[in-house]
Protein backbone atom coordinates (compact mmCIF):
# COMPACT_ATOMS: atom_id res chain seq x y z
CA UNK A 1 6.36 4.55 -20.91
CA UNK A 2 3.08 2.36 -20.45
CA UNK A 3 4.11 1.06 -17.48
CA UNK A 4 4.35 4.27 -15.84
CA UNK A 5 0.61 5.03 -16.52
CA UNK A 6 -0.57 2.11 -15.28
CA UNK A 7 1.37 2.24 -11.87
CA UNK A 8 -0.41 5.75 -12.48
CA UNK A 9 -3.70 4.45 -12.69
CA UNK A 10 -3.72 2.03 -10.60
CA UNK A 11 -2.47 4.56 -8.07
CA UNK A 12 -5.56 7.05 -8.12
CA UNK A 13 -7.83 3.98 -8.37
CA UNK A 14 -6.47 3.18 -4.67
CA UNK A 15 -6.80 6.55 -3.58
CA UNK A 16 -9.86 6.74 -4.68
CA UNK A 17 -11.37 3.25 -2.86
CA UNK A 18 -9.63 3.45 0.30
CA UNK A 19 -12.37 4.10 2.25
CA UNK A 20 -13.99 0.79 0.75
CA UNK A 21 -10.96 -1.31 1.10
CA UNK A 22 -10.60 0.27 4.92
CA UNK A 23 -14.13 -0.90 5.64
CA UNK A 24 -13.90 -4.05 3.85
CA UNK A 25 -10.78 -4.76 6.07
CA UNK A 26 -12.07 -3.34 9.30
CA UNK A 27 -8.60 -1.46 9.79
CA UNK A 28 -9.86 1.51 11.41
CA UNK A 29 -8.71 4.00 9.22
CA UNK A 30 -5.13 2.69 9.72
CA UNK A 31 -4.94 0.86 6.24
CA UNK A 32 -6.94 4.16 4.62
CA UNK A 33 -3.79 6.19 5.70
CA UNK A 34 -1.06 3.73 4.48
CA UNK A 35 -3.12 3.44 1.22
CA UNK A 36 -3.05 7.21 1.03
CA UNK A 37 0.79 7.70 1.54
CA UNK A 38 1.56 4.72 -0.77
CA UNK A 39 -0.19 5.63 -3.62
CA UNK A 40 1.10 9.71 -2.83
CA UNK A 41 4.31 8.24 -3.35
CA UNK A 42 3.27 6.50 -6.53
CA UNK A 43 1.92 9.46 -8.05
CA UNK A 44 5.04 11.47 -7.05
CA UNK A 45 7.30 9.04 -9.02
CA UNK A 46 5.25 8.56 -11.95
CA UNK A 47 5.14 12.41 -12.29
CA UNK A 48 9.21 12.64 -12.15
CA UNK A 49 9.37 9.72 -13.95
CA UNK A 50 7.12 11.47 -17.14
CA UNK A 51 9.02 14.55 -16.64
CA UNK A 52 12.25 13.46 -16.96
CA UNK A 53 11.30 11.34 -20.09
CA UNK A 54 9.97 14.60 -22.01
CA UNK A 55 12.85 16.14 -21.46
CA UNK A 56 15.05 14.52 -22.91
């Protein structure tokens, strides 16, 4: 179950700095949108991931 947090975690930490890592990479917002859908994905499969535990 810790493992799913940090994925989690580090998720919203790479939503939250892809501007920064975009810049730092000069991708022209091309990397910022990959960053965005990967770590959406992330988040989606953490959430099922918690839910499903809890239910059971």
């Amino acid at each position: 179950m810790k493992i799913t947090w940090i994925f989690l975690i580090l998720a919203i930490v790479c939503a939250l700095f892809s501007d920064k890592i975009d810049v730092a990479f000069k991708a022209d917002q091309k990397l910022k949108r990959i960053i965005l859908i990967f770590s959406g994905g992330i988040l989606l499969v953490c959430v099922i991931t918690i839910i499903a535990m809890n239910l059971n």
